[in-house]
C-alpha atoms as a PDB file:
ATOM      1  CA  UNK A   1      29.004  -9.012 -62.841  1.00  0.00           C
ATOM      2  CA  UNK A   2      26.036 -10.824 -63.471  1.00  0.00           C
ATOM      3  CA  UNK A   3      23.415 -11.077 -60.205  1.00  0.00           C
ATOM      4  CA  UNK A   4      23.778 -15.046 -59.079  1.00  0.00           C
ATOM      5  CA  UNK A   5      20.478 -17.186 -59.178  1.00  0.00           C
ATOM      6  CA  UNK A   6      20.986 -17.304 -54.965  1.00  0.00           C
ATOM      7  CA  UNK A   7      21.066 -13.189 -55.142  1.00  0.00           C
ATOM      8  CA  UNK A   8      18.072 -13.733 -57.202  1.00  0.00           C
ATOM      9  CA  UNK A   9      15.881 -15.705 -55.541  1.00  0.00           C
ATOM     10  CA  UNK A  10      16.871 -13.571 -52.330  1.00  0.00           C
ATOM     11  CA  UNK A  11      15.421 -10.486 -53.705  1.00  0.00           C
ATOM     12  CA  UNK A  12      12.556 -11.916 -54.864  1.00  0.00           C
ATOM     13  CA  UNK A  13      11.908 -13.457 -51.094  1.00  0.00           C
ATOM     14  CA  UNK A  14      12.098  -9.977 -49.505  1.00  0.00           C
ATOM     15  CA  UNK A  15      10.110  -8.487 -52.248  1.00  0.00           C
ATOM     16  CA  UNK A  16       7.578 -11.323 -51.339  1.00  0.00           C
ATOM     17  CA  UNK A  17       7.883  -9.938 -47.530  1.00  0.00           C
ATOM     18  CA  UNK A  18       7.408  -6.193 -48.331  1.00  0.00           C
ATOM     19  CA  UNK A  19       4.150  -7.067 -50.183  1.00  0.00           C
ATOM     20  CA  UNK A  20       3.040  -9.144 -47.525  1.00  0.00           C
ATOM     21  CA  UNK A  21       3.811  -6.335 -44.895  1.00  0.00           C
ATOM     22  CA  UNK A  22       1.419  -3.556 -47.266  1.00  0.00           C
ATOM     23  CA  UNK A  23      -1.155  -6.134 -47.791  1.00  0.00           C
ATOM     24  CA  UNK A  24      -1.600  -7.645 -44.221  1.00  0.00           C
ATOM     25  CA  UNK A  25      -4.374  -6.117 -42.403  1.00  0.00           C
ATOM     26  CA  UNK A  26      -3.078  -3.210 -39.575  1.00  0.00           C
ATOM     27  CA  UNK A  27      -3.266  -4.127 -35.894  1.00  0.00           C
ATOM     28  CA  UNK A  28      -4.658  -1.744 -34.120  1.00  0.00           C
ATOM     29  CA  UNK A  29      -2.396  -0.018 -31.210  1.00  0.00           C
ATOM     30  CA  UNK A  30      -3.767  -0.059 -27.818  1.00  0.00           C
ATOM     31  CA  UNK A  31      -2.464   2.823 -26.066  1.00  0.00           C
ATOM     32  CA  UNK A  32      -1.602   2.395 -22.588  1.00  0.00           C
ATOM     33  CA  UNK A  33      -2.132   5.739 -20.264  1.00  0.00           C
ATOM     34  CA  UNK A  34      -0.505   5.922 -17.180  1.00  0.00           C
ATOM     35  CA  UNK A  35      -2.536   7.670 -14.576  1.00  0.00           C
ATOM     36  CA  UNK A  36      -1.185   8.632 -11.101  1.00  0.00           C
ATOM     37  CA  UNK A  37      -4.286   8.939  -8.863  1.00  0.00           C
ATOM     38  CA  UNK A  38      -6.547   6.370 -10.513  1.00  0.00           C
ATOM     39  CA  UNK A  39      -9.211   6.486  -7.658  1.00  0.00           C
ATOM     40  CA  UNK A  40      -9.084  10.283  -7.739  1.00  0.00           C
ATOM     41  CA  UNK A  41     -12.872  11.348  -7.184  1.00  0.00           C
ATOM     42  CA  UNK A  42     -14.098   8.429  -5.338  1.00  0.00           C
ATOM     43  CA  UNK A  43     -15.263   9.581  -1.914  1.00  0.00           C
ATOM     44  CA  UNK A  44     -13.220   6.596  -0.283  1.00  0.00           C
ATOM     45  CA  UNK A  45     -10.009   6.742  -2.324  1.00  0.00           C
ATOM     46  CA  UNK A  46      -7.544   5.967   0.719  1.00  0.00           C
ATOM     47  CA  UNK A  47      -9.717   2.327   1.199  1.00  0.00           C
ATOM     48  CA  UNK A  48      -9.864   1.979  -2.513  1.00  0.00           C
ATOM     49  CA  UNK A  49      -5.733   2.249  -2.163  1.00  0.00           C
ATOM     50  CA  UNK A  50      -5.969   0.291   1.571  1.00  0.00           C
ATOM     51  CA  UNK A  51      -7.437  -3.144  -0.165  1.00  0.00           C
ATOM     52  CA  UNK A  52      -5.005  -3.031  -3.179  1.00  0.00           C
ATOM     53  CA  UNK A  53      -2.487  -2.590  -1.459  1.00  0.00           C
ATOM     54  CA  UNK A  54      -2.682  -3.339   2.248  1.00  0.00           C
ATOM     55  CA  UNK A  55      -5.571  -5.541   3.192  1.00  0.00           C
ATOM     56  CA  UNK A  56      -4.907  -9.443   1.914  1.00  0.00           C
ATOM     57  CA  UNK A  57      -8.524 -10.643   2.540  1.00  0.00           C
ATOM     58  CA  UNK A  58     -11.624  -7.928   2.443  1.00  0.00           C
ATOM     59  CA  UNK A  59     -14.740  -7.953   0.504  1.00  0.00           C
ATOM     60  CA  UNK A  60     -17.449  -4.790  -0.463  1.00  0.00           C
ATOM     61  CA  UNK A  61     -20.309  -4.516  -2.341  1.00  0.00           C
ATOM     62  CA  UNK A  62     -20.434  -2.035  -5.465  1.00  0.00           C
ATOM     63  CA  UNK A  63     -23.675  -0.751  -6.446  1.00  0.00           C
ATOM     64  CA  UNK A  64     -23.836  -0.040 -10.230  1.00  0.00           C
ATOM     65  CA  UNK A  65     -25.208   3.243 -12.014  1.00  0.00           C
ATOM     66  CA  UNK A  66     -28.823   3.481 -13.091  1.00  0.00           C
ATOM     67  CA  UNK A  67     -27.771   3.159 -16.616  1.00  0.00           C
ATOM     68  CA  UNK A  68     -25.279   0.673 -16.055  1.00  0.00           C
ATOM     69  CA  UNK A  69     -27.741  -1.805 -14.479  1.00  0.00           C
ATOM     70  CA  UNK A  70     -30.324  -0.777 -17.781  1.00  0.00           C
ATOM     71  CA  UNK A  71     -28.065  -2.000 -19.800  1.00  0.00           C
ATOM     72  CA  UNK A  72     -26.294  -4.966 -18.375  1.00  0.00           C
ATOM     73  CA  UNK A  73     -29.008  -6.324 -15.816  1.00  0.00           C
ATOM     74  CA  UNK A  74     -29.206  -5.913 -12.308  1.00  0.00           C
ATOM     75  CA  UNK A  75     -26.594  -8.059 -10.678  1.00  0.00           C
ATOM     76  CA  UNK A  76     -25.022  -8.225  -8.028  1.00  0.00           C
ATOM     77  CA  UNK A  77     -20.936  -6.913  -7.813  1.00  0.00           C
ATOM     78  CA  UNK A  78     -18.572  -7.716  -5.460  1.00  0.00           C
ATOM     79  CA  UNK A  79     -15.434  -6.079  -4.869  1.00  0.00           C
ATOM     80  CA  UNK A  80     -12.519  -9.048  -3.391  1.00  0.00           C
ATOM     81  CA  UNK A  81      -8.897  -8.111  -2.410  1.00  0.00           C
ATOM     82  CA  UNK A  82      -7.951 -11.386  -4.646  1.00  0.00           C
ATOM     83  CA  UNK A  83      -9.978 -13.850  -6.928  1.00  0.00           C
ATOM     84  CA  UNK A  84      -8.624 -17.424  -7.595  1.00  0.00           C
ATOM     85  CA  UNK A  85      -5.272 -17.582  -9.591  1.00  0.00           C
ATOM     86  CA  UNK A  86      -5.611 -13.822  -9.486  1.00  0.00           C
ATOM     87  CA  UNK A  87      -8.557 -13.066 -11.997  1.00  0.00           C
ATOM     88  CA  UNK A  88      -9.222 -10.100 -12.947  1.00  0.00           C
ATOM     89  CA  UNK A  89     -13.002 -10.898 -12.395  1.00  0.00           C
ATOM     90  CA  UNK A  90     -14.906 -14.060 -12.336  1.00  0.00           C
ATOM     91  CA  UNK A  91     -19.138 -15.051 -12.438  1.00  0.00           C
ATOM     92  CA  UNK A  92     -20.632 -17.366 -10.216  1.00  0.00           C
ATOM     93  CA  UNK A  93     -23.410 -19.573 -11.277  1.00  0.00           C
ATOM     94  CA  UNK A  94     -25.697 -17.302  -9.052  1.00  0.00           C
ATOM     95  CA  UNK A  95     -25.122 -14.538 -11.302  1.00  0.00           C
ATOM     96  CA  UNK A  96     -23.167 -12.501  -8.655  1.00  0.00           C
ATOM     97  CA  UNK A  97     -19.796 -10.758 -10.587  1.00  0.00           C
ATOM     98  CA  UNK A  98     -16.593 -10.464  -8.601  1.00  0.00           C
ATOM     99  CA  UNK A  99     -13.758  -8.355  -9.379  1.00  0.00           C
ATOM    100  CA  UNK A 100     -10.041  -8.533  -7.811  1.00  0.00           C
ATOM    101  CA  UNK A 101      -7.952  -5.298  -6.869  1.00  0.00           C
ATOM    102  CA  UNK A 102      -4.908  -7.325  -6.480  1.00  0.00           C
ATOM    103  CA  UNK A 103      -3.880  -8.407  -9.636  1.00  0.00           C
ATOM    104  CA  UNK A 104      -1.025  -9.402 -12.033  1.00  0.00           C
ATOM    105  CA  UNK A 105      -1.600  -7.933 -15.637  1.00  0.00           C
ATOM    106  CA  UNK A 106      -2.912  -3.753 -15.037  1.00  0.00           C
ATOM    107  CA  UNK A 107      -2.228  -1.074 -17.174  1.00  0.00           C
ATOM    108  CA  UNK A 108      -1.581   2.706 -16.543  1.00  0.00           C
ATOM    109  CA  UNK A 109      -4.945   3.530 -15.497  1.00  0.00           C
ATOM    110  CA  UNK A 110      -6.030   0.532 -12.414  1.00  0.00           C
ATOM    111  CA  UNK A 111      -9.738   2.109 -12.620  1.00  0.00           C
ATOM    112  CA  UNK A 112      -9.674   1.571 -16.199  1.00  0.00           C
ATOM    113  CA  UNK A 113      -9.042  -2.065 -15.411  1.00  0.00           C
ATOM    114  CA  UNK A 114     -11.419  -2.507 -12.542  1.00  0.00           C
ATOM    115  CA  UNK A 115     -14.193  -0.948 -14.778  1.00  0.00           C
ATOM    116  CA  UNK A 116     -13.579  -2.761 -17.897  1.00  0.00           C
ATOM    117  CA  UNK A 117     -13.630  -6.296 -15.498  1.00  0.00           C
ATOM    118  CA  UNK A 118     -16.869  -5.034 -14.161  1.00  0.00           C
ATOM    119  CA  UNK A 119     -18.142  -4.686 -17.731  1.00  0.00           C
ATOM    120  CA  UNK A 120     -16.413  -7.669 -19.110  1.00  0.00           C
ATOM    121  CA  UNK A 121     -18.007  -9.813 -15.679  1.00  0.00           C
ATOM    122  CA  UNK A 122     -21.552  -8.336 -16.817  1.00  0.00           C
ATOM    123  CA  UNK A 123     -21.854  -9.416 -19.899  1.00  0.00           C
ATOM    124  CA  UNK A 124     -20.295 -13.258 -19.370  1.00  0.00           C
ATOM    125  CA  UNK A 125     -23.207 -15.463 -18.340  1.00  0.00           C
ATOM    126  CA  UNK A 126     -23.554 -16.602 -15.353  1.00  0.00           C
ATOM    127  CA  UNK A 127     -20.288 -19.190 -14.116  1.00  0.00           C
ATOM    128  CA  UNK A 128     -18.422 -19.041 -17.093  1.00  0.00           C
ATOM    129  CA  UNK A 129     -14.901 -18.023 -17.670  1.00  0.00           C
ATOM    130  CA  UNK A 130     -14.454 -13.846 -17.541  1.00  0.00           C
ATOM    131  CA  UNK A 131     -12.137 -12.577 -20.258  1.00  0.00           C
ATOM    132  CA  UNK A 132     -10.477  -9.108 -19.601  1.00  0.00           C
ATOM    133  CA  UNK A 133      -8.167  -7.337 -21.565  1.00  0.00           C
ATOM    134  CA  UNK A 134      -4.513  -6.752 -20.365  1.00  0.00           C
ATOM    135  CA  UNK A 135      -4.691  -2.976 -21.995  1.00  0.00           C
ATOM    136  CA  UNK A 136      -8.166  -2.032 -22.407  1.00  0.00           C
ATOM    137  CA  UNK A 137      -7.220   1.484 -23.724  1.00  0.00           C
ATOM    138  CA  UNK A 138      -9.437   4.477 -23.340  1.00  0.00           C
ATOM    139  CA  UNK A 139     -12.898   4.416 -22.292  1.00  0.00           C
ATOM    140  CA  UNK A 140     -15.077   3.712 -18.846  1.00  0.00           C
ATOM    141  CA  UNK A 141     -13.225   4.166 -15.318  1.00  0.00           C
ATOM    142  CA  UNK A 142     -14.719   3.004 -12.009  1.00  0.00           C
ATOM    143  CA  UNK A 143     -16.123   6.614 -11.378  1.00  0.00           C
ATOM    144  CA  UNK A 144     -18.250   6.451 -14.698  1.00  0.00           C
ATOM    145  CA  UNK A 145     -20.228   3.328 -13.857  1.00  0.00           C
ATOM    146  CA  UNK A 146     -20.029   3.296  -9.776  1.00  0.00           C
ATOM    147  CA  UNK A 147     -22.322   4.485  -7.330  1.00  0.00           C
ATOM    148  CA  UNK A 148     -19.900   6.101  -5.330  1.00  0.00           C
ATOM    149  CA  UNK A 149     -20.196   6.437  -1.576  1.00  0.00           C
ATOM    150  CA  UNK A 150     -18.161   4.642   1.400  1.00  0.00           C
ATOM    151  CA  UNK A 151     -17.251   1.601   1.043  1.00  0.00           C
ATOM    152  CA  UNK A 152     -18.944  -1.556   3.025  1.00  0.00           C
ATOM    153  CA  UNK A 153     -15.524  -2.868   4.013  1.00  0.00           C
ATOM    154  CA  UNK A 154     -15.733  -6.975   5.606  1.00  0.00           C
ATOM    155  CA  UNK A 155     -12.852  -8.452   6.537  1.00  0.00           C
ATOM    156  CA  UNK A 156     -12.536 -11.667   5.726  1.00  0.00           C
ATOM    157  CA  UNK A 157     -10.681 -14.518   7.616  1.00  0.00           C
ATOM    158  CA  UNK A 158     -10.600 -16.886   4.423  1.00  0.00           C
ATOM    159  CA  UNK A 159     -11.631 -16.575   1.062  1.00  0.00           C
ATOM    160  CA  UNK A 160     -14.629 -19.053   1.231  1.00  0.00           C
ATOM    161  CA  UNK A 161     -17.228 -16.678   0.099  1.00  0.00           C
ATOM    162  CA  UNK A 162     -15.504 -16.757  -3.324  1.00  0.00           C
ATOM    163  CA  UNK A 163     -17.386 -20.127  -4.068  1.00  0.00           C
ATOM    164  CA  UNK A 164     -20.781 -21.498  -5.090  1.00  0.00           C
ATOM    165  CA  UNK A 165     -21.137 -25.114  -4.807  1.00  0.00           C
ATOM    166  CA  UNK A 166     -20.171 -25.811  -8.478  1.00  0.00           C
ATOM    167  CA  UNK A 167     -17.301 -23.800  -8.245  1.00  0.00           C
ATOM    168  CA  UNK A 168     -16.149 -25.368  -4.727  1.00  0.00           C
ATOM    169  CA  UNK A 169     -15.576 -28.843  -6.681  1.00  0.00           C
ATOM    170  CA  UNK A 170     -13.104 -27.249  -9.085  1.00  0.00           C
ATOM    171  CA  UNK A 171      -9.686 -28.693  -7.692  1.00  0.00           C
ATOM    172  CA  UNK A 172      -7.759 -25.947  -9.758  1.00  0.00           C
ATOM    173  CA  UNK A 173      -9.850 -23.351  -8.003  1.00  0.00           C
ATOM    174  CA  UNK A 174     -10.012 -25.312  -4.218  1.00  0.00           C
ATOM    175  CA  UNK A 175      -5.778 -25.179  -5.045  1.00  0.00           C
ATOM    176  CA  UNK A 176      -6.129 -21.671  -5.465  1.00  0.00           C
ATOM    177  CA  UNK A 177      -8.023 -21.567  -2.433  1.00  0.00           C
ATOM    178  CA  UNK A 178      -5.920 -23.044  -0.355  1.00  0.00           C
ATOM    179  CA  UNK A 179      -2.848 -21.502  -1.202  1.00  0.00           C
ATOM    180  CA  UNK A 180      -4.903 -17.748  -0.819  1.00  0.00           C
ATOM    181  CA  UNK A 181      -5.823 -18.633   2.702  1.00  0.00           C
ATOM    182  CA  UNK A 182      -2.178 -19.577   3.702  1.00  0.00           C
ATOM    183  CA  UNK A 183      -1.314 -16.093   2.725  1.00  0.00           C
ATOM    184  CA  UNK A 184      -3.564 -14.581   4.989  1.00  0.00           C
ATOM    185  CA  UNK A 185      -1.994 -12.532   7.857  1.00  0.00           C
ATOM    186  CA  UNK A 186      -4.274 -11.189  10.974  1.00  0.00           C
ATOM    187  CA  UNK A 187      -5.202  -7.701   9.930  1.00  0.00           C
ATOM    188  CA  UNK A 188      -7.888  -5.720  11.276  1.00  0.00           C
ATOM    189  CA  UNK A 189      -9.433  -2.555  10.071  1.00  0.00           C
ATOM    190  CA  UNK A 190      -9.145   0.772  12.504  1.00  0.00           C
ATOM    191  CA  UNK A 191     -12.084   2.529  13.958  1.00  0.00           C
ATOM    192  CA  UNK A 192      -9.889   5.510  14.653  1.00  0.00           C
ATOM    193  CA  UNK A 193      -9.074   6.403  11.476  1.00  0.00           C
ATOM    194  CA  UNK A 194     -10.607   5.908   8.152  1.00  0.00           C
ATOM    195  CA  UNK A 195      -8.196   3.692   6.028  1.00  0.00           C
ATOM    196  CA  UNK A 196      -5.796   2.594   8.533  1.00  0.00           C
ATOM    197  CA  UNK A 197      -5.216  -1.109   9.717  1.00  0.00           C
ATOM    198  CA  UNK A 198      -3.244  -3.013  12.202  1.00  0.00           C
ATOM    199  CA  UNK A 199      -1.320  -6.167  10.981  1.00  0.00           C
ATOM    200  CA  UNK A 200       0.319  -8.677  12.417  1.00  0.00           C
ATOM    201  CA  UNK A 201       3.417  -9.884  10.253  1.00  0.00           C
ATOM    202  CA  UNK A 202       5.649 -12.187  13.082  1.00  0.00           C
ATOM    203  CA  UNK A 203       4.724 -13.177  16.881  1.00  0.00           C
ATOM    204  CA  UNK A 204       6.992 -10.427  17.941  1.00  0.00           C
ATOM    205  CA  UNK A 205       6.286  -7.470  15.383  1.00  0.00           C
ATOM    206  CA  UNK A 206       3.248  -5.613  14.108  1.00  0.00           C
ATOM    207  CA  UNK A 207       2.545  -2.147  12.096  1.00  0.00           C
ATOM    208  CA  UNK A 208       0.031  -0.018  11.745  1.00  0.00           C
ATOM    209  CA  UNK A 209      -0.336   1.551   8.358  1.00  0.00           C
ATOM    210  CA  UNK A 210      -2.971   4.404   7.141  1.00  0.00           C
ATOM    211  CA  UNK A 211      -3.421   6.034   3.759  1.00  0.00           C
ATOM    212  CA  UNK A 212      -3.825   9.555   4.282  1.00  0.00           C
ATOM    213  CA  UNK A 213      -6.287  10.861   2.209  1.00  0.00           C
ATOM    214  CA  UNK A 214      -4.668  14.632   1.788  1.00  0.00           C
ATOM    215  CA  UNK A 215      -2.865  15.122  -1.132  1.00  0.00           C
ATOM    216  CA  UNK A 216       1.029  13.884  -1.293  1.00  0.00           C
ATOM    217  CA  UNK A 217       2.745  17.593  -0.783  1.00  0.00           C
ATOM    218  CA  UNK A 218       0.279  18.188   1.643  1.00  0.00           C
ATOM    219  CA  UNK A 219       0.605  15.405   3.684  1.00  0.00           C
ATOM    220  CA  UNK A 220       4.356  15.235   3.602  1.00  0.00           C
ATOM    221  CA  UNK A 221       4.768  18.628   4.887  1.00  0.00           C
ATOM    222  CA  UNK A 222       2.563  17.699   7.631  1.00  0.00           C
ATOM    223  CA  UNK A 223       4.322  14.818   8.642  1.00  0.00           C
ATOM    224  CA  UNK A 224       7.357  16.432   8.233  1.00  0.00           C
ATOM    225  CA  UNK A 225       6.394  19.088  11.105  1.00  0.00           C
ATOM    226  CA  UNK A 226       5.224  16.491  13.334  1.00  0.00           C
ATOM    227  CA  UNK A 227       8.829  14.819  12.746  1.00  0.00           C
ATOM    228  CA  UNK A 228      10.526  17.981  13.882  1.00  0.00           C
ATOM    229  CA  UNK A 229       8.200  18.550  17.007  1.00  0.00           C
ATOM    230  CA  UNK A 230       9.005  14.740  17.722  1.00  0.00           C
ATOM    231  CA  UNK A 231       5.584  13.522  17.613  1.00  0.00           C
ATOM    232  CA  UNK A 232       5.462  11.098  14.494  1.00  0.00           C
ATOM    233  CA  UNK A 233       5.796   7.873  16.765  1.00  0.00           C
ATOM    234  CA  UNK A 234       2.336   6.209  17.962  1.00  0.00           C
ATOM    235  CA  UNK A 235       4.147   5.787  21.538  1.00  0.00           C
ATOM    236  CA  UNK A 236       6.964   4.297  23.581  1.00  0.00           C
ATOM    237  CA  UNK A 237       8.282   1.004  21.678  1.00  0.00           C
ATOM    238  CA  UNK A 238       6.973   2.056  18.436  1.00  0.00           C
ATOM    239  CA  UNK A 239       9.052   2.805  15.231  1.00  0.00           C
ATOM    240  CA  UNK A 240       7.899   5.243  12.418  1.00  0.00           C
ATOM    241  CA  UNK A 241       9.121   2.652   9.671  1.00  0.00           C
ATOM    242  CA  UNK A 242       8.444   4.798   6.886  1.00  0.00           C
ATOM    243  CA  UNK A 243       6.075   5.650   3.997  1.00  0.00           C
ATOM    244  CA  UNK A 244       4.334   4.111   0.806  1.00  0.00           C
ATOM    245  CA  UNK A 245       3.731   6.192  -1.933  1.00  0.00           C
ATOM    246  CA  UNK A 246       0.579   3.914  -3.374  1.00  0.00           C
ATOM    247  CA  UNK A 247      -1.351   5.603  -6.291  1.00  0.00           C
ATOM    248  CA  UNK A 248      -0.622   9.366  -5.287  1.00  0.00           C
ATOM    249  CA  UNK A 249      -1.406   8.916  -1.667  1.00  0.00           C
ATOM    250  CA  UNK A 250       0.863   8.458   1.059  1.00  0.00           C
ATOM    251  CA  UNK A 251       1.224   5.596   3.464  1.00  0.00           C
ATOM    252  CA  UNK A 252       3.113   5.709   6.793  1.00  0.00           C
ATOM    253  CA  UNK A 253       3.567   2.460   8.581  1.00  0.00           C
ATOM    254  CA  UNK A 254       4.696   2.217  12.460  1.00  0.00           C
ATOM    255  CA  UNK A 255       6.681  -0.395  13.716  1.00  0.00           C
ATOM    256  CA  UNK A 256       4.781  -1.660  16.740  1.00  0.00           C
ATOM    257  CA  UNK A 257       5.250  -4.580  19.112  1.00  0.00           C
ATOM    258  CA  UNK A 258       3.489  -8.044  18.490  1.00  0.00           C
ATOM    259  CA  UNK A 259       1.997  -8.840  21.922  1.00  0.00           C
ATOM    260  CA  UNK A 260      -0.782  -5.923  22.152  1.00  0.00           C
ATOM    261  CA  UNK A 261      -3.791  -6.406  19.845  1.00  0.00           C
ATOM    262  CA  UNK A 262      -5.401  -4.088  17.377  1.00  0.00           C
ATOM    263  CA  UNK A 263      -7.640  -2.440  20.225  1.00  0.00           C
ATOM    264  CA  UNK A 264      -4.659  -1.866  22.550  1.00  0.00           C
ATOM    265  CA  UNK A 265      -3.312   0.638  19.446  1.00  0.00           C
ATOM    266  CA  UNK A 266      -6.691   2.767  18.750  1.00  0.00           C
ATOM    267  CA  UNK A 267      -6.434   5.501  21.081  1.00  0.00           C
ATOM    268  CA  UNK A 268      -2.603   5.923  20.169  1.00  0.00           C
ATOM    269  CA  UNK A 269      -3.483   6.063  16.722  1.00  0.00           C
ATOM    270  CA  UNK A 270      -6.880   8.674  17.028  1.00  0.00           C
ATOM    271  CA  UNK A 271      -4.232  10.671  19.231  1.00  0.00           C
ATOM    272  CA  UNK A 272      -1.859  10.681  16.212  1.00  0.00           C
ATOM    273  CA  UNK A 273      -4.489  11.408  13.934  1.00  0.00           C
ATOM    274  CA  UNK A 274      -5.713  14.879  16.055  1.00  0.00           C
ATOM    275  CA  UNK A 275      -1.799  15.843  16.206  1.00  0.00           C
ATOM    276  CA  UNK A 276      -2.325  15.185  12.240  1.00  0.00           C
ATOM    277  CA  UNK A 277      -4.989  16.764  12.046  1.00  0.00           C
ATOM    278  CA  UNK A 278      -4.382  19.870  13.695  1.00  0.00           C
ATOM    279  CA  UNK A 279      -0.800  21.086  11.986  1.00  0.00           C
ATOM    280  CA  UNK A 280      -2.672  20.394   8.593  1.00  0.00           C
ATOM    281  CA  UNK A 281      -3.416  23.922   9.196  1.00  0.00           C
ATOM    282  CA  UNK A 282      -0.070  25.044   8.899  1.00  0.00           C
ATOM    283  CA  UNK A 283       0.221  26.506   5.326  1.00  0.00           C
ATOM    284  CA  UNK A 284       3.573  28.364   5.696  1.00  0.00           C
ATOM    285  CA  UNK A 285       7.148  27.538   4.485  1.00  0.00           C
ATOM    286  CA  UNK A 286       8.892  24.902   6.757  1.00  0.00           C
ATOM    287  CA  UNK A 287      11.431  26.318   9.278  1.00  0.00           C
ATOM    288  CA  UNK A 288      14.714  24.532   8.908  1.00  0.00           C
ATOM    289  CA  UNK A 289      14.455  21.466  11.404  1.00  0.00           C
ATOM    290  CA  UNK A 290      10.866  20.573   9.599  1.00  0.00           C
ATOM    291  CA  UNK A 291      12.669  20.713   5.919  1.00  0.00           C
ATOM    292  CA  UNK A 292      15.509  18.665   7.577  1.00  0.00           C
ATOM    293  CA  UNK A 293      12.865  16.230   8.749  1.00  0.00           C
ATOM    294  CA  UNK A 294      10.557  16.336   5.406  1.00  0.00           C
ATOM    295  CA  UNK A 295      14.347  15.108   3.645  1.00  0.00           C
ATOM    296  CA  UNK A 296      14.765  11.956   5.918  1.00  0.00           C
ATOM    297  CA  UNK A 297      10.943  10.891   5.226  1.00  0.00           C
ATOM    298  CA  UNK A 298      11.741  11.444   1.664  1.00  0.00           C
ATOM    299  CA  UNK A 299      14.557   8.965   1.705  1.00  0.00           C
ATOM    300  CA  UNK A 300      12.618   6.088   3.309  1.00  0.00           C
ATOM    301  CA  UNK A 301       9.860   5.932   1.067  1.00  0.00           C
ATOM    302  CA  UNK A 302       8.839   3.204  -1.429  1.00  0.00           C
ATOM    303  CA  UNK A 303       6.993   3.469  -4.370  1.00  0.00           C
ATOM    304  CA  UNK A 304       3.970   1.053  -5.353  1.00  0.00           C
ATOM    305  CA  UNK A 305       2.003   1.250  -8.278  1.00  0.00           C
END
């Protein structure tokens, strides 16, 4: 049977697509990585984790490489919890570059993103839009164009100091505003331990949460023996609520109650952290009550990216 003029015409169409396929230009794959411990090497990794995933209103200063600032110009970075409408980075008219930890579109590798914002932040002039790439691929992390040391942690109590005067008049970004400062809940930043804060989330209940900067198996063992021993709670009336798992570090959080302030929890807390402290040492094979315990911590913990 003869092919019908329809049958025809419908070869010739996907002929027309194949050839159009071959002759388009490729796009080229970004491939994402996933990485585990993104903040790996930084000497403050547990705060790097804290304000992405803890803190909701902090601030810190970054200080740039040599070759970095020989390149891009000399000025001025700040890290912010969040940026307006959750930017990955923004300019003010001043020059100064902001980046955000806590935002929507990440890849595999977070210091990937936070150093490819930095870059993209540096070379957008001064109070004009940033654009950063949702997958930036390989290339830079944080630990390649960073000073690193400690980080300069303020907490904040709004999130004023994102603005400049021309900025402030923006009613999209005074919206933002707004809305970011109605999310903020009292937190304050431990002296007892590095990476730990007190929070406030209702009148009547707190927590206190610290990222432990030991490695995960490490850690968990060592919380698991305190379990056992029955010295995992921060005192009478608190809960141990259980654990984060936030970019390879773990994070136990403690019920406490609302009344007492951050102060009233700093000894209990350095106590806990000695009791920590000292059965870190204890490198051997967990007795039976300890792996008991090390199984219930397992099965209240949460995963964050």
């Amino acid at each position: 049977m003869a092919p019908t003029r329809n049958h025809r015409l419908g070869c010739l169409a996907v002929s027309k697509r194949r050839n159009q396929r071959q002759t388009a230009p490729k796009r080229e794959k970004v491939r994402d990585i996933f990485v585990a411990r993104p903040f790996e090497g930084l000497t403050d990794e547990p705060e790097w984790i804290a304000l992405r995933e803890l803190v909701p209103a902090a601030s810190a200063p970054l200080t740039l490489k040599p070759e970095i600032v020989e390149e891009y110009g000399d000025r001025p970075v700040t890290l912010s919890t969040v940026l307006p409408m959750a930017w990955p980075a923004m300019t003010r008219t001043d020059g100064r570059v902001f980046i955000g930890l806590q935002r929507h579109v990440q890849s595999g590798d977070v210091s990937r993103d936070l150093a490819v914002a930095i870059l993209s932040g540096l070379r957008t002039e001064p109070g004009d839009t940033v654009s950063v790439p949702a997958l930036p691929g390989q290339g830079v992390r944080l630990q390649d164009i960073l000073v690193d040391g400690p980080l300069d942690v303020a907490m904040q109590e709004g999130f004023e100091y994102w603005l400049d005067e021309d900025q402030a008049d923006d009613p999209n970004v005074k919206a933002s505003l707004e809305r970011a400062n109605a999310s903020i809940y009292p937190t304050v930043r431990m002296a007892s331990a590095r990476a730990a804060y007190w929070c406030r989330v209702a009148p009547d209940k707190g927590h206190v949460r610290w990222v432990l900067p030991e490695a995960e198996d490490q850690a968990l063992d060592a919380l698991a023996r305190l379990s056992a021993a029955g010295d995992l709670l921060l005192g009478e009336n608190t809960k141990f609520a259980g654990m984060f798992r936030a970019h390879g570090l773990l994070v136990p959080v403690w019920d406490i109650p609302g009344e007492p302030e951050s102060a009233d929890w700093e000894a209990p807390l350095a106590d806990f952290a000695k009791r920590y402290a000292d059965i870190l040492s204890e490198t051997g094979p967990l007795d039976a009550d300890a792996r008991r315990a090390k199984q219930g911590l397992i099965g209240r913990q949460l995963t964050l990216r």
